[in-house]
C-alpha atoms as a PDB file:
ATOM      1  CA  UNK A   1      17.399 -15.261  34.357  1.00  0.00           C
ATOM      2  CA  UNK A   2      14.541 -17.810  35.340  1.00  0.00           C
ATOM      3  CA  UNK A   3      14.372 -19.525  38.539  1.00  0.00           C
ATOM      4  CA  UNK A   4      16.425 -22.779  38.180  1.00  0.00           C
ATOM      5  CA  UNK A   5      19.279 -20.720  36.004  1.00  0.00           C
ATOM      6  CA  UNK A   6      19.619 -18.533  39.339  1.00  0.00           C
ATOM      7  CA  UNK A   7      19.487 -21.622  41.319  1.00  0.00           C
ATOM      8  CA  UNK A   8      22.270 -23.216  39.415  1.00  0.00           C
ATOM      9  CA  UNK A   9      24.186 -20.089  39.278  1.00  0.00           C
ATOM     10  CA  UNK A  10      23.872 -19.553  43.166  1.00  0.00           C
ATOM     11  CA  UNK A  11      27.097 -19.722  44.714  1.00  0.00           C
ATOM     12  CA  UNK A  12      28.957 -18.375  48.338  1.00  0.00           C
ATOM     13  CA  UNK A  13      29.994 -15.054  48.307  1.00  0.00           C
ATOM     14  CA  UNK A  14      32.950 -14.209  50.667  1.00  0.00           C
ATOM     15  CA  UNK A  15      34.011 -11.088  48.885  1.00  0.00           C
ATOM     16  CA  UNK A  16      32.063  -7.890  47.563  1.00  0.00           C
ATOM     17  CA  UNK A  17      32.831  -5.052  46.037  1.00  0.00           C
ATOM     18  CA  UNK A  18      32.428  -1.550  47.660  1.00  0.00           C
ATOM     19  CA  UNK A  19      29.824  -0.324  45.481  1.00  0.00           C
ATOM     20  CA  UNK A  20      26.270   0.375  47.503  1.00  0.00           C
ATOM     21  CA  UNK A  21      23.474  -2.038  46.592  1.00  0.00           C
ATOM     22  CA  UNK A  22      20.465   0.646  44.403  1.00  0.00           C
ATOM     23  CA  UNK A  23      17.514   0.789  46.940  1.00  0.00           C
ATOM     24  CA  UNK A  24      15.026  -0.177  44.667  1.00  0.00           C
ATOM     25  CA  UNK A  25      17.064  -3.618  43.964  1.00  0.00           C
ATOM     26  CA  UNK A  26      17.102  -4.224  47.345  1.00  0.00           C
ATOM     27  CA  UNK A  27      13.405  -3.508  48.187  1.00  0.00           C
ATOM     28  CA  UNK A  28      12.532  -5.888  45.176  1.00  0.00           C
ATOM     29  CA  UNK A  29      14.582  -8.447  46.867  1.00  0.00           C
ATOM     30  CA  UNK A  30      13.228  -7.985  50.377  1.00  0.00           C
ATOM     31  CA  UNK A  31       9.888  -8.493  48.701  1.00  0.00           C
ATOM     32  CA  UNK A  32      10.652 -11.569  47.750  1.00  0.00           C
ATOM     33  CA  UNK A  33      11.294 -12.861  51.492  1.00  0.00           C
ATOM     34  CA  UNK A  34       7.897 -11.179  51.529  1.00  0.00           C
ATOM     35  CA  UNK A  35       5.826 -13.544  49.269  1.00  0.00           C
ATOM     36  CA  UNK A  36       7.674 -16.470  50.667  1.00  0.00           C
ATOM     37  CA  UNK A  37       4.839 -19.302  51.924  1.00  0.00           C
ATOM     38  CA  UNK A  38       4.520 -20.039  55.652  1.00  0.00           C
ATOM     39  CA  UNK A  39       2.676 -22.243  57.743  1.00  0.00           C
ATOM     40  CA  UNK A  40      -0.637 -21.037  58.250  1.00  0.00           C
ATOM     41  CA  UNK A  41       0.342 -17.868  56.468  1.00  0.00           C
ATOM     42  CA  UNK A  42       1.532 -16.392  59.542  1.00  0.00           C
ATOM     43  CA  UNK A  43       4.712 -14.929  58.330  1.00  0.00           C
ATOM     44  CA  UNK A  44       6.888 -14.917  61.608  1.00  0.00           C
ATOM     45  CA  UNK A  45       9.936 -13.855  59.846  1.00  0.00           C
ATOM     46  CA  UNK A  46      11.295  -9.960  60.432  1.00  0.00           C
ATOM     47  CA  UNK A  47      14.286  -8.575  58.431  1.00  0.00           C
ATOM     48  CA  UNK A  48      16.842  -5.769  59.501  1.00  0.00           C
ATOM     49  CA  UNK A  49      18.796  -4.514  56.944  1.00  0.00           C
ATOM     50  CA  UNK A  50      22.134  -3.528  58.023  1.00  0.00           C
ATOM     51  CA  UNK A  51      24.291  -1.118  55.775  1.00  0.00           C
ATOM     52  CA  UNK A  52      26.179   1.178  58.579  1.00  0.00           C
ATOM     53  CA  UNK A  53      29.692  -0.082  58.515  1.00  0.00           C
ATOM     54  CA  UNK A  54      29.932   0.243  61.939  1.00  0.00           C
ATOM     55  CA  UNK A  55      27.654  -2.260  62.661  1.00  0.00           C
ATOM     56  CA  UNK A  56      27.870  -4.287  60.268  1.00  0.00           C
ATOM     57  CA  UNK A  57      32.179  -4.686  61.626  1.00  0.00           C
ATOM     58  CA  UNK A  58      30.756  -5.595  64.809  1.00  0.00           C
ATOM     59  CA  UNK A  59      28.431  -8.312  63.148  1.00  0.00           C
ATOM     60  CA  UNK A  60      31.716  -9.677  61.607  1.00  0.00           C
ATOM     61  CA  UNK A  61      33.892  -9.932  64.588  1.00  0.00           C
ATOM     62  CA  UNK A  62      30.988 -11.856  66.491  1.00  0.00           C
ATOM     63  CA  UNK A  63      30.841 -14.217  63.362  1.00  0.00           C
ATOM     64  CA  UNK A  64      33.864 -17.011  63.322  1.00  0.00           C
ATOM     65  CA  UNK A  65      33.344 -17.329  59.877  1.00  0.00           C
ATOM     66  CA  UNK A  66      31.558 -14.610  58.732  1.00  0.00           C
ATOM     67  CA  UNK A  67      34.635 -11.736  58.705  1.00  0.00           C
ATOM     68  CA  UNK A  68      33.721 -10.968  55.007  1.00  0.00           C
ATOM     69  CA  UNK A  69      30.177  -9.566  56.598  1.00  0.00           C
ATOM     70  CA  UNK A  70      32.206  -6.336  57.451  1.00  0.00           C
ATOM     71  CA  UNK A  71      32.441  -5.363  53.689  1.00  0.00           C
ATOM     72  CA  UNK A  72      29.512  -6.502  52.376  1.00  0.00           C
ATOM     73  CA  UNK A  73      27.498  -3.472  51.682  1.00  0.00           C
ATOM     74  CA  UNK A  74      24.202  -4.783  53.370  1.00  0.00           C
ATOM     75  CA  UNK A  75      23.874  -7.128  55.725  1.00  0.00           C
ATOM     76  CA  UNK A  76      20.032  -8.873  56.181  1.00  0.00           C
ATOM     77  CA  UNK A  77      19.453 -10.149  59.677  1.00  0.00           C
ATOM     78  CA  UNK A  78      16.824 -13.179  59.323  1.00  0.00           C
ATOM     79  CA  UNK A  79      14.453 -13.238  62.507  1.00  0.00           C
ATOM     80  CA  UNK A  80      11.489 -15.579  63.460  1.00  0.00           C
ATOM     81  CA  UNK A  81       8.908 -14.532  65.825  1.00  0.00           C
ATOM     82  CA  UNK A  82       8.897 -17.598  67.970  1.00  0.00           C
ATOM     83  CA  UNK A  83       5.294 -16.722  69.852  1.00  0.00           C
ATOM     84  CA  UNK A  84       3.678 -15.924  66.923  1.00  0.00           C
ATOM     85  CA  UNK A  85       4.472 -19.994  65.157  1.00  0.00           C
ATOM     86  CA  UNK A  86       6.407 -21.609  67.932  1.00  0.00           C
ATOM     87  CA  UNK A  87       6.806 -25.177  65.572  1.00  0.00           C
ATOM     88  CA  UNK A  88       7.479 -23.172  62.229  1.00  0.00           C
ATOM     89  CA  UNK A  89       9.222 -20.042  62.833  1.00  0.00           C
ATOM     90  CA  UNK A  90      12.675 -20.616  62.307  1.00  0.00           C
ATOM     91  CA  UNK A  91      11.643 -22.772  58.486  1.00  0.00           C
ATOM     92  CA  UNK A  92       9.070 -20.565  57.583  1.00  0.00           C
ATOM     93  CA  UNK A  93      11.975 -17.399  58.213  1.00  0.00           C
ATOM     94  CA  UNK A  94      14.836 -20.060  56.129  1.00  0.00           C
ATOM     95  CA  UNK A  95      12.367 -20.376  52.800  1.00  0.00           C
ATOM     96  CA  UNK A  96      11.906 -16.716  53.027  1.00  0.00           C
ATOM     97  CA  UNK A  97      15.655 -15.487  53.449  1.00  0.00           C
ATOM     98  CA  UNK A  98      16.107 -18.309  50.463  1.00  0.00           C
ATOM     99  CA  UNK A  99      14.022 -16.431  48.040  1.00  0.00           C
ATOM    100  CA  UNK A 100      15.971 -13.352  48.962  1.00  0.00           C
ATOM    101  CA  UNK A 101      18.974 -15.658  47.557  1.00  0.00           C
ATOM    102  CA  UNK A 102      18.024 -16.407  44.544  1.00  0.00           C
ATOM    103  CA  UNK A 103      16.176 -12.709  43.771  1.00  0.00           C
ATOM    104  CA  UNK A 104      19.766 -11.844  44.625  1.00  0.00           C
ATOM    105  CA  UNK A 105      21.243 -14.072  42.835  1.00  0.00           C
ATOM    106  CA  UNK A 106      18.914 -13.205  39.666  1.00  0.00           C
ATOM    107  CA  UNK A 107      19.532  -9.519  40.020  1.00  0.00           C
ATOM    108  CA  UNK A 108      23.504 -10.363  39.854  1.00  0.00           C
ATOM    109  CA  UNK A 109      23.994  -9.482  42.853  1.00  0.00           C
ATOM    110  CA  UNK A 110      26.108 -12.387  45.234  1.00  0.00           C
ATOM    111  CA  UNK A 111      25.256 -13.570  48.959  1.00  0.00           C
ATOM    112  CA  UNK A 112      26.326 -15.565  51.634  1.00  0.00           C
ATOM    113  CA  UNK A 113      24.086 -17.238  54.467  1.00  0.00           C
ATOM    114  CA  UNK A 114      25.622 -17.393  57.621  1.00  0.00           C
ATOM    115  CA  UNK A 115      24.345 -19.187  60.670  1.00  0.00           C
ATOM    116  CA  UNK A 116      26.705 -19.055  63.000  1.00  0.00           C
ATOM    117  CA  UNK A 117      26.872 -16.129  64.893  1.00  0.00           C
ATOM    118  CA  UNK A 118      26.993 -14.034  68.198  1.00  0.00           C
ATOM    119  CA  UNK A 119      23.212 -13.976  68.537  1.00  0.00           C
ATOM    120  CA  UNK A 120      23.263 -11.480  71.686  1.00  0.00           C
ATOM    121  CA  UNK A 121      25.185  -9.168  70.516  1.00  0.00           C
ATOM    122  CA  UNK A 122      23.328  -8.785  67.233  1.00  0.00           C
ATOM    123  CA  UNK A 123      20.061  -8.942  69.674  1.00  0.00           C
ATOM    124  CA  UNK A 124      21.474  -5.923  72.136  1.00  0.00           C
ATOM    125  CA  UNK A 125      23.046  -3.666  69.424  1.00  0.00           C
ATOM    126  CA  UNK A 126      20.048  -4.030  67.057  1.00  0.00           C
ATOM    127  CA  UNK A 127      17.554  -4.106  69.637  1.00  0.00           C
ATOM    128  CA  UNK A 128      15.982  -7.092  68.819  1.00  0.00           C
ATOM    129  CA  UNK A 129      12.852  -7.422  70.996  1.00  0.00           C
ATOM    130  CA  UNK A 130      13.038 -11.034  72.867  1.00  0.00           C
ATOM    131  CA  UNK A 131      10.120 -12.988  71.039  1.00  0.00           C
ATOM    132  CA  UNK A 132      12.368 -12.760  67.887  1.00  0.00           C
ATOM    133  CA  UNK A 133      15.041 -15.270  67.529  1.00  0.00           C
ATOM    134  CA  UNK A 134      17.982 -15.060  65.132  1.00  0.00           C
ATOM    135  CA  UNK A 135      17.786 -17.379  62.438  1.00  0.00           C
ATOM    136  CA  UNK A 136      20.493 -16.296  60.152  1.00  0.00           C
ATOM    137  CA  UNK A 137      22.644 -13.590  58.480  1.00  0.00           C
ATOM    138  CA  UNK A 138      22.832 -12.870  54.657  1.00  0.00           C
ATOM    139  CA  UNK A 139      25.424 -11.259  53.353  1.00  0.00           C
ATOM    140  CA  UNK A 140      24.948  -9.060  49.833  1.00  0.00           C
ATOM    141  CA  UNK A 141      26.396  -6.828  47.002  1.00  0.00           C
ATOM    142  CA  UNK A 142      28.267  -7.260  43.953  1.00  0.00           C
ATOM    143  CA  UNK A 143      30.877 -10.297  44.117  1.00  0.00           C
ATOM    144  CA  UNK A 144      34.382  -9.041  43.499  1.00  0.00           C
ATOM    145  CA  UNK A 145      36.469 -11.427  41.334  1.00  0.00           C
ATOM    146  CA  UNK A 146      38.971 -13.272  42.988  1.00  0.00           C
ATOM    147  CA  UNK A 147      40.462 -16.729  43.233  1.00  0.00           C
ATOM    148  CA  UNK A 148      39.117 -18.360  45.585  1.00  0.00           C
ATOM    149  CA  UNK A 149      41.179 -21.452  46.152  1.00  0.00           C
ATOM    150  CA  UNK A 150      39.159 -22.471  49.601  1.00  0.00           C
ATOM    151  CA  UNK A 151      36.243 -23.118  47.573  1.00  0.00           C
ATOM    152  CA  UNK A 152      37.351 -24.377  44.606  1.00  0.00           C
ATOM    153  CA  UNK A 153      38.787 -27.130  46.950  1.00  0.00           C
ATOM    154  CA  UNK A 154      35.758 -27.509  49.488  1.00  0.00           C
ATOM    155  CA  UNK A 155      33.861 -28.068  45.828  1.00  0.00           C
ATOM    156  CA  UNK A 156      36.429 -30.903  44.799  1.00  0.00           C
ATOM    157  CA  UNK A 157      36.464 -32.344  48.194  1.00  0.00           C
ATOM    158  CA  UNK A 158      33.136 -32.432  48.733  1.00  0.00           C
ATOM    159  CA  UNK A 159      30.720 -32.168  45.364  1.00  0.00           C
ATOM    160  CA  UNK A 160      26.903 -31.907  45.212  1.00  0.00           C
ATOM    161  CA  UNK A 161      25.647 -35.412  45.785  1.00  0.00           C
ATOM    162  CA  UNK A 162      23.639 -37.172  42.347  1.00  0.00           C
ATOM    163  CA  UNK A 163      20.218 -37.141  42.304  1.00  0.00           C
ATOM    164  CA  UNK A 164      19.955 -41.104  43.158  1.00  0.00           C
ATOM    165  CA  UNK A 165      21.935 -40.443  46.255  1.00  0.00           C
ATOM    166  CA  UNK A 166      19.573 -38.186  48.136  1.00  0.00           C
ATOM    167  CA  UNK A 167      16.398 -39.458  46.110  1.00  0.00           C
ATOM    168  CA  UNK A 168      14.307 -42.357  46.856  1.00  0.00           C
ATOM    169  CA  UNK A 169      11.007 -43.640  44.913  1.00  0.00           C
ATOM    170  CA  UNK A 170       8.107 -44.335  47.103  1.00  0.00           C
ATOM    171  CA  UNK A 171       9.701 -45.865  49.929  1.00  0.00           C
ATOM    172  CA  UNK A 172      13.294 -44.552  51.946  1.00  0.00           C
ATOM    173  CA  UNK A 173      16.271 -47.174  49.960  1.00  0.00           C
ATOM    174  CA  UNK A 174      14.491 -47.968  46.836  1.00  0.00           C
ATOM    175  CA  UNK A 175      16.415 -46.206  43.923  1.00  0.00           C
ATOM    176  CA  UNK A 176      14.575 -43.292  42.148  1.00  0.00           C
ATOM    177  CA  UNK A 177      15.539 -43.708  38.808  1.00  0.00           C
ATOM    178  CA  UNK A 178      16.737 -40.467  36.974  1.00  0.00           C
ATOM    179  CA  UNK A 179      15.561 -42.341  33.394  1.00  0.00           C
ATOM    180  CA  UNK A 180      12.004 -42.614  34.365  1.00  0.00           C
END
């Protein structure tokens, strides 16, 4: 699959199967939060892979939307080191955990990103050291089929904007014209 076939087949994943994600699948995706850019090249961003069920139920009962995280086989944990690029940590740390989305996606493998969360609990059980900041949650593994009516509905209610809507040609109002 290239890049803009995973990018249009990217969706929200609130239900996996319980089928462990192959190691080597997963390291390939981790190294693509790896060759992410960053500013400066620092690379502030620090992953924790989460697959003990254990933890990954408390994740999910600290997470108001995020109950699904519990059988998601892994669970990534997005941090930016906030010393090491105070200005860029937390985007620098967002572009890398969105290559791991669409590596994921590519692979066929479904995730959800999840940004709000109980950030001190995930900080005390994982033992997060302080200059690290939670930036997000990603949850992954093989999307089990089901109807999902909540989506189909949020995607009715509220569709992906056109181009000329979000667009604008050399100055902020004047159209951008999708036939030039």
């Amino acid at each position: 699959m290239d890049c803009f076939e995973a990018i249009q087949k990217r969706r929200s994943v609130r239900s996996y199967e319980p089928i462990p994600v192959p190691i080597e699948r997963l390291k390939a995706i981790l190294e693509a939060a790896r060759l992410a850019p960053s500013a400066g090249n620092i690379q502030p961003w620090r992953f924790i892979v989460v697959m003990d069920s254990y933890k990954r139920e408390k994740i999910a009962k600290g997470c108001r939307y995020g109950r699904f995280l519990a059988e998601a086989p892994v669970v990534i944990v997005g941090c930016g080191n906030q010393r090491a690029s105070p200005r860029w940590y937390a985007g620098d740390t967002c572009i890398a955990m969105e290559n791991m989305v669409l590596a994921a996606t590519s692979e066929g493998f479904g995730t959800c990103w999840i940004g709000f969360f109980n950030e001190k609990v995930i900080k005390e059980m994982l033992e997060i050291p302080s200059n690290l900041k939670v930036i997000a949650l990603l949850a992954l593994g093989y999307p089990r089929e089901k109807l999902d009516i909540s989506a189909k509905i949020a995607h009715l209610i509220r569709p992906r904007k056109k181009l000329e809507k979000i667009v604008y040609l050399e100055e902020y109002g004047k159209m951008f014209s999708v036939s030039a």
